[in-house]
C-alpha atoms as a PDB file:
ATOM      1  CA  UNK A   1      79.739-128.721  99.264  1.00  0.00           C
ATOM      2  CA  UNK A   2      81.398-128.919 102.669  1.00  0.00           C
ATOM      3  CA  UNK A   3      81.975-126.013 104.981  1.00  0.00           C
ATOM      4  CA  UNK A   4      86.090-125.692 104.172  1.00  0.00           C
ATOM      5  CA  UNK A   5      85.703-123.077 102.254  1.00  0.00           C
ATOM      6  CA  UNK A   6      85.341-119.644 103.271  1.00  0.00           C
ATOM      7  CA  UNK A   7      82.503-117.465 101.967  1.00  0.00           C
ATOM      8  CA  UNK A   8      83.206-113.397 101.557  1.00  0.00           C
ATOM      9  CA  UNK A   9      80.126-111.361 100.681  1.00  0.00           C
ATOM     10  CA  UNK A  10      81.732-108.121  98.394  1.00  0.00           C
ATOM     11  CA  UNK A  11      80.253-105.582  97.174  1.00  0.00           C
ATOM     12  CA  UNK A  12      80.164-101.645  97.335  1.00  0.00           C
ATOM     13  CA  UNK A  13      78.710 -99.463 100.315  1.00  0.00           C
ATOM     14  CA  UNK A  14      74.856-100.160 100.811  1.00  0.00           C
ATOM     15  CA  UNK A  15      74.938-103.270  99.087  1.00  0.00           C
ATOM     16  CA  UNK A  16      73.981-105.377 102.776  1.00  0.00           C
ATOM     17  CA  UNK A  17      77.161-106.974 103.005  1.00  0.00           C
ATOM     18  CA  UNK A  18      76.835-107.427 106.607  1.00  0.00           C
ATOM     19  CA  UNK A  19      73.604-108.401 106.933  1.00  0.00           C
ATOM     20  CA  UNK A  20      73.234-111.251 103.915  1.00  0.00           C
ATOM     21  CA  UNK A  21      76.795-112.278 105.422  1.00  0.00           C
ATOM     22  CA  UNK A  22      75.394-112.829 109.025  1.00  0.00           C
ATOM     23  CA  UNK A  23      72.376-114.593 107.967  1.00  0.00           C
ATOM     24  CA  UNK A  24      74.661-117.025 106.099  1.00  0.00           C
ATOM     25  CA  UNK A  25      76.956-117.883 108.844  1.00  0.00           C
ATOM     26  CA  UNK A  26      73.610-118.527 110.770  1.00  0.00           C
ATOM     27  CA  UNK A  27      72.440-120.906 108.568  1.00  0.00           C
ATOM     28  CA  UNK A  28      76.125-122.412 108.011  1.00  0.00           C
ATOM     29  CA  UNK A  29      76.923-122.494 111.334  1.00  0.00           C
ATOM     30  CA  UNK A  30      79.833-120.850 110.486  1.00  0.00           C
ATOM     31  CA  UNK A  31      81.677-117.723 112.535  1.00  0.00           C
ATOM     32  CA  UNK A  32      81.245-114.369 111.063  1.00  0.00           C
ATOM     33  CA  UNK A  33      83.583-111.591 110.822  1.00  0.00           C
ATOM     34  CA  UNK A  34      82.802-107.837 109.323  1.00  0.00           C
ATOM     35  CA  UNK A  35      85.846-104.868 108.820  1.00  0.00           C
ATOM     36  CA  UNK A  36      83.667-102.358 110.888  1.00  0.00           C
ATOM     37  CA  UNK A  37      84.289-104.648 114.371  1.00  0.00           C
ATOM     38  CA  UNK A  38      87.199-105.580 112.954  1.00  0.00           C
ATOM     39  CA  UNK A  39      88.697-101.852 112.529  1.00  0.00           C
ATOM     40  CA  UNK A  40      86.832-100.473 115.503  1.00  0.00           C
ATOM     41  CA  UNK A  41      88.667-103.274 117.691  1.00  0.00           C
ATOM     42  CA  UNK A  42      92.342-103.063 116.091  1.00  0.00           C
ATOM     43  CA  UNK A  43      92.474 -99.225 115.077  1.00  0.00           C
ATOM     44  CA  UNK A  44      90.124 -97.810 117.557  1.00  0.00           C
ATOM     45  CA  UNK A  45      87.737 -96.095 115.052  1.00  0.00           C
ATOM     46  CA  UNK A  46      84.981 -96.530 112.306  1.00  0.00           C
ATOM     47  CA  UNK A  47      85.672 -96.763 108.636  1.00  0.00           C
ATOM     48  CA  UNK A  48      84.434 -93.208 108.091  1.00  0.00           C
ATOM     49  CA  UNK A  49      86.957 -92.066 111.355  1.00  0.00           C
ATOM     50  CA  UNK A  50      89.827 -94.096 110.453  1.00  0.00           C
ATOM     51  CA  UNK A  51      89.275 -92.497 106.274  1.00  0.00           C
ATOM     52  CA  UNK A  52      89.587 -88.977 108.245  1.00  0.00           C
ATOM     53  CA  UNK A  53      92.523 -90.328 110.784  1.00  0.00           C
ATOM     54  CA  UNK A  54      94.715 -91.820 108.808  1.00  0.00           C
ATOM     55  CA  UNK A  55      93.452 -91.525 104.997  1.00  0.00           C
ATOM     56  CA  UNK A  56      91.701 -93.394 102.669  1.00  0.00           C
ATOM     57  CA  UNK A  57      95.158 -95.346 101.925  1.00  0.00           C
ATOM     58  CA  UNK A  58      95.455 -96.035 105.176  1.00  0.00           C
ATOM     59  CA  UNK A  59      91.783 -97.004 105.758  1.00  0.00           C
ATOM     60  CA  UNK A  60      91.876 -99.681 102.677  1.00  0.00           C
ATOM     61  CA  UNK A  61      95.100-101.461 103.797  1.00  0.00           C
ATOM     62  CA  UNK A  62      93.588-102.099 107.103  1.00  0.00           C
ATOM     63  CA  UNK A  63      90.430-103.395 105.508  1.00  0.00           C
ATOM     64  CA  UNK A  64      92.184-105.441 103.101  1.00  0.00           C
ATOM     65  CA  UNK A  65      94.538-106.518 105.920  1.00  0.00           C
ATOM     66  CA  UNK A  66      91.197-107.833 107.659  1.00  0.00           C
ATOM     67  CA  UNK A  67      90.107-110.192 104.996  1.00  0.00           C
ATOM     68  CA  UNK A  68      93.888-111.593 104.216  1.00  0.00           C
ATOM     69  CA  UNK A  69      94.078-112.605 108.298  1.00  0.00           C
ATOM     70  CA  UNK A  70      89.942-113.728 108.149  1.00  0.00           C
ATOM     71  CA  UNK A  71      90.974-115.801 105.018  1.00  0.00           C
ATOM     72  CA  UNK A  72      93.882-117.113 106.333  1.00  0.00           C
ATOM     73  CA  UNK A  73      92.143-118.845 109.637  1.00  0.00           C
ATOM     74  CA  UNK A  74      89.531-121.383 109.538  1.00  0.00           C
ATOM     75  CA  UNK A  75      86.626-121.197 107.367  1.00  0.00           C
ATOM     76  CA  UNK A  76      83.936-118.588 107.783  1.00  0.00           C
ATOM     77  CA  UNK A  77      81.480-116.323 105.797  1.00  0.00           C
ATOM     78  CA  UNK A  78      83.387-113.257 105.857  1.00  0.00           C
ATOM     79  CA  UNK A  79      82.146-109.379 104.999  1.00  0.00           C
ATOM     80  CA  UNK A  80      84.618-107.505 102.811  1.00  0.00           C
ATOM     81  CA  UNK A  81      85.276-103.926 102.213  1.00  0.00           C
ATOM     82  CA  UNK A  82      84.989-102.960  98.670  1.00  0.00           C
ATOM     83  CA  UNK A  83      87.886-101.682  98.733  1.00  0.00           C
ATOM     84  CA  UNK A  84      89.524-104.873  99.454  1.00  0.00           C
ATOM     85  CA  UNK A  85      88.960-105.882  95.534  1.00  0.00           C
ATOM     86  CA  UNK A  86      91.435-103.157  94.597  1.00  0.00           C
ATOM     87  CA  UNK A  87      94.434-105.281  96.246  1.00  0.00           C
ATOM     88  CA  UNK A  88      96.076-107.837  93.828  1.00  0.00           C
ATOM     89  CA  UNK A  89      97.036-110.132  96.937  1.00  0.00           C
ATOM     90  CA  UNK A  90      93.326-110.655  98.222  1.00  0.00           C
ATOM     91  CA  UNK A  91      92.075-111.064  95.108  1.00  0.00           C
ATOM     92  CA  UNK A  92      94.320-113.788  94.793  1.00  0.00           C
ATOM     93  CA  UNK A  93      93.179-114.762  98.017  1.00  0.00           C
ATOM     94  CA  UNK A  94      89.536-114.916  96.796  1.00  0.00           C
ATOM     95  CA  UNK A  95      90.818-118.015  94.935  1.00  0.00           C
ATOM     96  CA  UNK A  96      90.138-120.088  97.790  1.00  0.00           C
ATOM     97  CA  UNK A  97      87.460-118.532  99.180  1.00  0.00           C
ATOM     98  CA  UNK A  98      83.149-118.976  97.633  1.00  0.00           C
ATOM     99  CA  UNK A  99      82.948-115.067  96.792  1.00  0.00           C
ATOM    100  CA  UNK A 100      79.452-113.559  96.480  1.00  0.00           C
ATOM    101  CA  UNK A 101      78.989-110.390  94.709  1.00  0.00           C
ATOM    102  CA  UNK A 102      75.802-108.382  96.174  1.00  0.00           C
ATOM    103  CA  UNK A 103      75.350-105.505  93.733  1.00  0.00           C
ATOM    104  CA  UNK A 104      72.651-103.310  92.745  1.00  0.00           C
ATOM    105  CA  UNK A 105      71.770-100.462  90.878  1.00  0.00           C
ATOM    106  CA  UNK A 106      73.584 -97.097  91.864  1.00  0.00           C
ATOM    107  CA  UNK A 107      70.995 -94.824  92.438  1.00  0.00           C
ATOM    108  CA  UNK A 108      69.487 -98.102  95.177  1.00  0.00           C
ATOM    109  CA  UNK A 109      72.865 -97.970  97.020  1.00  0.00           C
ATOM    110  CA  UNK A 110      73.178 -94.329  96.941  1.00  0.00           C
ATOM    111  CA  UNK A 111      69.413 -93.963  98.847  1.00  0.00           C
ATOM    112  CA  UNK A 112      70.574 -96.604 101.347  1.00  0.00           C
ATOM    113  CA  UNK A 113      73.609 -94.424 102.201  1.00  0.00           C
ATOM    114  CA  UNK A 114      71.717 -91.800 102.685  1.00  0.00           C
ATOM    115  CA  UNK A 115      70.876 -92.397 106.192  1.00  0.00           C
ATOM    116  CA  UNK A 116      74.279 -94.118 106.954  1.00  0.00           C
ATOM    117  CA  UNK A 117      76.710 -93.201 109.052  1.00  0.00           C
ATOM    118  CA  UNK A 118      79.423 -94.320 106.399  1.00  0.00           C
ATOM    119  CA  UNK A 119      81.372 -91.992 104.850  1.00  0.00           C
ATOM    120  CA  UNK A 120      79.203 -88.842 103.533  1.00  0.00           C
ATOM    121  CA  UNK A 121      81.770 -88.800 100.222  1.00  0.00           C
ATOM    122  CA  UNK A 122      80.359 -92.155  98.618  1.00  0.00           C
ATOM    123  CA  UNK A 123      79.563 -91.848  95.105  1.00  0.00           C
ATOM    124  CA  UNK A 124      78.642 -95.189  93.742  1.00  0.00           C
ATOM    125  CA  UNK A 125      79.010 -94.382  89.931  1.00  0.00           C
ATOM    126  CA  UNK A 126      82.747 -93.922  91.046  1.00  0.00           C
ATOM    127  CA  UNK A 127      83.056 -96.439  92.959  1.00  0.00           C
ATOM    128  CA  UNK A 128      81.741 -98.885  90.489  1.00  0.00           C
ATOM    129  CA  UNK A 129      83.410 -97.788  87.099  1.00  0.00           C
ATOM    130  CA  UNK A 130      86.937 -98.424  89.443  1.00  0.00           C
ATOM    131  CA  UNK A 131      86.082-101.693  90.999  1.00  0.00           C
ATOM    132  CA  UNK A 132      83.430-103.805  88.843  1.00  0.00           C
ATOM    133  CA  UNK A 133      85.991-105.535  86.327  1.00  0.00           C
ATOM    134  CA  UNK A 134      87.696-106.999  90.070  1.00  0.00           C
ATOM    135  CA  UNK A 135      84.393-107.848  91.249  1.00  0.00           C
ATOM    136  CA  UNK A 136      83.009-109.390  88.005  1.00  0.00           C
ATOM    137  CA  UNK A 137      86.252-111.243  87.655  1.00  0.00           C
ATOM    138  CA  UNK A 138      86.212-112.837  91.585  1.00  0.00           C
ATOM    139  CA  UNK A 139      82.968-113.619  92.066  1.00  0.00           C
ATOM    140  CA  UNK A 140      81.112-116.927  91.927  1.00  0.00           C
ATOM    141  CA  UNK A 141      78.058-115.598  92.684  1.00  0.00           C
ATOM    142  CA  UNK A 142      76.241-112.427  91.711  1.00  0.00           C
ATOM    143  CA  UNK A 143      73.294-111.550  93.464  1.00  0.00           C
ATOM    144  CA  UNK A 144      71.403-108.568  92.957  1.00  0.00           C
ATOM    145  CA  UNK A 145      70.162-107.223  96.431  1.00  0.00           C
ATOM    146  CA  UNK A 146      68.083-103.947  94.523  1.00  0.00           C
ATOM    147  CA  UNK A 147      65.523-107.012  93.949  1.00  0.00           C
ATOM    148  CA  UNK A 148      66.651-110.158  96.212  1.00  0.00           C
ATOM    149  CA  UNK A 149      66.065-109.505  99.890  1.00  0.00           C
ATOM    150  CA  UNK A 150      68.581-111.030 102.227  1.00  0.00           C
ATOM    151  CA  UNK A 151      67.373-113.704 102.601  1.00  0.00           C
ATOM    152  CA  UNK A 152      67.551-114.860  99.159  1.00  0.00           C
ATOM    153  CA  UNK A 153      70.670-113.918  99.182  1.00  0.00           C
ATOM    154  CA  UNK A 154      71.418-116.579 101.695  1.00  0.00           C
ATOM    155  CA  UNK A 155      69.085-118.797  99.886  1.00  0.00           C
ATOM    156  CA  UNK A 156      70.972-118.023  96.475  1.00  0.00           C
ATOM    157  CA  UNK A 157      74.176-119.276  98.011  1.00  0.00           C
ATOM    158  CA  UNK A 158      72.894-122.656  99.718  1.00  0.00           C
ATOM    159  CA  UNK A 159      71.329-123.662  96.209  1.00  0.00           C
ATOM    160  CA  UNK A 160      74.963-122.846  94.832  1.00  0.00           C
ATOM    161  CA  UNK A 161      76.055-125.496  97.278  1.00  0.00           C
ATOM    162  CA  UNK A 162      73.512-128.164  97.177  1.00  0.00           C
ATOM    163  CA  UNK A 163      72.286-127.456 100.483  1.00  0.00           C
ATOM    164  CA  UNK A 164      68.786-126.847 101.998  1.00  0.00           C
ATOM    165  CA  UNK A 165      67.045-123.579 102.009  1.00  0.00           C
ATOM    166  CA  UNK A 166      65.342-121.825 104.095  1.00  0.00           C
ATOM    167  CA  UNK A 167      62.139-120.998 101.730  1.00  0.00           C
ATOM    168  CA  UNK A 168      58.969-121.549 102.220  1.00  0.00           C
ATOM    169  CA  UNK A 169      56.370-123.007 100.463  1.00  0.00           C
END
């Protein structure tokens, strides 16, 4: 598969969005663009500052406002907000886009928030009985990152496209 297509990495909070979605740009070649620079740059705060700001509504139309303009530009692996799979127009979106799912168990993604500077509110069980059906029905990939380190994450995805990995041996 070429690299025309963009790739977004979804998934709820502590999932390793960012970091799966950074090691495949590297091996792409590909630029990379999160919603934490993104909303730090444009709205001059963090997720979890902007959610006390301006409001959680507020918060998730920036972030899904993020990955319409990412999706809409060249090709690139993009991070997503999970709240971005609540919004009918990006999952449309998604379409065009190679979407991986990164997912894990809840009580894994609620330890990894525990030392996160994310918003002290997350409750995965919540998060995941609202969003899963838009997840499960956008993504072409589901990896699951409780036993897959990052980088077979990355190496999941390459194999999806017929390219080279980087494992060893």
């Amino acid at each position: 598969m070429a690299k025309n297509k963009p790739i977004v990495v979804i998934g709820l909070m502590g999932s390793g969005k960012t970091t799966a979605g950074k090691l495949l740009a590297a091996a792409l070649d590909l630029p990379f663009s999160d919603s934490d620079p993104f909303l730090v740059e444009r709205y001059g705060g963090t997720a979890a500052q902007l959610a006390v700001r301006d409001g959680a509504d507020v918060l998730h139309r920036y972030e899904a406002e993020h990955v319409l303009h990412e999706l809409a530009g060249e090709p690139k692996v993009i991070a997503a907000a999970a709240s971005t799979i609540e919004d009918p127009k990006v999952r449309a979106a998604f379409r065009d886009a190679f979407v991986v799912w990164v997912d894990a168990a809840d009580e894994v993604l609620a330890e990894r928030m525990r030392s996160s500077d994310h918003r002290p509110d997350f409750d995965p069980h919540a998060m995941r009985a609202r969003r899963e059906p838009y997840f499960r029905e956008v993504a072409d990939l589901v990896c699951d990152v409780g036993v897959l380190r990052p980088e077979q994450v990355r190496d999941a995805v390459l194999r999806e496209w017929g390219l080279p990995t980087g494992e060893r041996g």
